[in-house]
C-alpha atoms as a PDB file:
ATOM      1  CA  UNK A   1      -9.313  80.490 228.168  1.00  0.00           C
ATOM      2  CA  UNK A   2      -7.805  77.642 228.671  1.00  0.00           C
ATOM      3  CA  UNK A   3      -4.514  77.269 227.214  1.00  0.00           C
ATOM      4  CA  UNK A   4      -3.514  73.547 229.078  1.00  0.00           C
ATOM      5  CA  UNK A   5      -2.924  71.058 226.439  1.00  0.00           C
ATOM      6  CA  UNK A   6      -1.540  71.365 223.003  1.00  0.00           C
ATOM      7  CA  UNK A   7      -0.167  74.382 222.302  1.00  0.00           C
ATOM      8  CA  UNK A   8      -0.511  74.775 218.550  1.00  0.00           C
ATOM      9  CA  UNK A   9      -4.122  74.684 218.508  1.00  0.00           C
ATOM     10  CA  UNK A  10      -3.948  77.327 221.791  1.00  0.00           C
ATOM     11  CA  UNK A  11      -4.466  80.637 219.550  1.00  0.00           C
ATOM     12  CA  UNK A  12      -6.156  78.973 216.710  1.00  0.00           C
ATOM     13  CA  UNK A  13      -9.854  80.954 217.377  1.00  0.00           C
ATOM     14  CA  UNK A  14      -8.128  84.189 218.119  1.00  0.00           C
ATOM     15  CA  UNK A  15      -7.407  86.498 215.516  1.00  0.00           C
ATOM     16  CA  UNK A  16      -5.263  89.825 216.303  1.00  0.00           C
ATOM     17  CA  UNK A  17      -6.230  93.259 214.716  1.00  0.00           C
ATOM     18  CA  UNK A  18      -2.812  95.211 215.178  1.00  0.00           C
ATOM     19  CA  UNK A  19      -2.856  98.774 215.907  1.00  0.00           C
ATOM     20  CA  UNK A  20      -5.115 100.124 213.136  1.00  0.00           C
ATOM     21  CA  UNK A  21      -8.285  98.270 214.808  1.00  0.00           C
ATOM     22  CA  UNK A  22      -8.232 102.000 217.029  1.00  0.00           C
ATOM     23  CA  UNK A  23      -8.986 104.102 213.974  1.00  0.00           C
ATOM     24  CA  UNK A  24     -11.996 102.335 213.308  1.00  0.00           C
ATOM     25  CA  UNK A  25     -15.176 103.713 214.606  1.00  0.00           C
ATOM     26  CA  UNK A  26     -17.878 102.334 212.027  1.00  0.00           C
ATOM     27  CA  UNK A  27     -18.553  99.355 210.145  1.00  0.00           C
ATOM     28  CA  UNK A  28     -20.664 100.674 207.077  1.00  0.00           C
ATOM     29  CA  UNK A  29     -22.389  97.891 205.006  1.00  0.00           C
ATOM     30  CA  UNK A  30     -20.580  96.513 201.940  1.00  0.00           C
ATOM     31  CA  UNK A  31     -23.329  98.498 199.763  1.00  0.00           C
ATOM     32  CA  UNK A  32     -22.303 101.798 201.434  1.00  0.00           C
ATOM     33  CA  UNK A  33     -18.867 100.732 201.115  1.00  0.00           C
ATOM     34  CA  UNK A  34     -19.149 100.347 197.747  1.00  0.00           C
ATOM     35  CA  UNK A  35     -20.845 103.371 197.017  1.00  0.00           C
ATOM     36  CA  UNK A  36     -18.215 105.668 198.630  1.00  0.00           C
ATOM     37  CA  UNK A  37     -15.893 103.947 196.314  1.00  0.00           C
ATOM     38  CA  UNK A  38     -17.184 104.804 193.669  1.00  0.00           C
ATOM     39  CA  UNK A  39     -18.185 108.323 194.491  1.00  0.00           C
ATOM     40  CA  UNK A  40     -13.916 108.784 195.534  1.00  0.00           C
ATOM     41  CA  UNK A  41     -13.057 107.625 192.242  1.00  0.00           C
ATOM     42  CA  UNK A  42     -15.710 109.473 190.325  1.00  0.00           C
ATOM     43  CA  UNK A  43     -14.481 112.768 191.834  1.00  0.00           C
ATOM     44  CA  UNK A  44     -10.910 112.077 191.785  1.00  0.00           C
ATOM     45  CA  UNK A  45     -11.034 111.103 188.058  1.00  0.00           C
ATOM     46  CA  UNK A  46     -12.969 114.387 187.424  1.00  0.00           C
ATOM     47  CA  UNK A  47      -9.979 116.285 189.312  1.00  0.00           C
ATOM     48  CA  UNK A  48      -7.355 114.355 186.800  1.00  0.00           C
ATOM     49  CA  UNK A  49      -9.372 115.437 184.014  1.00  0.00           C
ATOM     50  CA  UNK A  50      -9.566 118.967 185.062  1.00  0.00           C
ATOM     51  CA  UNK A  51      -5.735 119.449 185.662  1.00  0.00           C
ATOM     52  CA  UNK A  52      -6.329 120.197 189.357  1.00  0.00           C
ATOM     53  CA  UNK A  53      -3.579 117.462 190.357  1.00  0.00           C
ATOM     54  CA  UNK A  54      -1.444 117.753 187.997  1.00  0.00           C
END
């Protein structure tokens, strides 16, 4: 990298991931994604509705 120059444009293509980037160790399509979504919900809702969390 060269960082000579102007330094406002300097970091302008690099974009930091913090700490959490470590507890990632998939990247599912937005489909799948989607689909585990709805399948959380679906079973959490049912859980509501059966009094188990409350």
């Amino acid at each position: 990298m060269n960082f000579g120059g102007d330094a406002t444009k300097a970091w302008r293509d690099i974009w930091g991931c913090g700490q959490g980037i470590g507890g990632i160790h998939q990247v599912p399509k937005v489909a799948e994604l989607v689909d585990r979504l709805v399948s959380e919900y679906r079973a959490a809702k049912d859980r509501v509705g059966s009094g188990e969390l409350a």
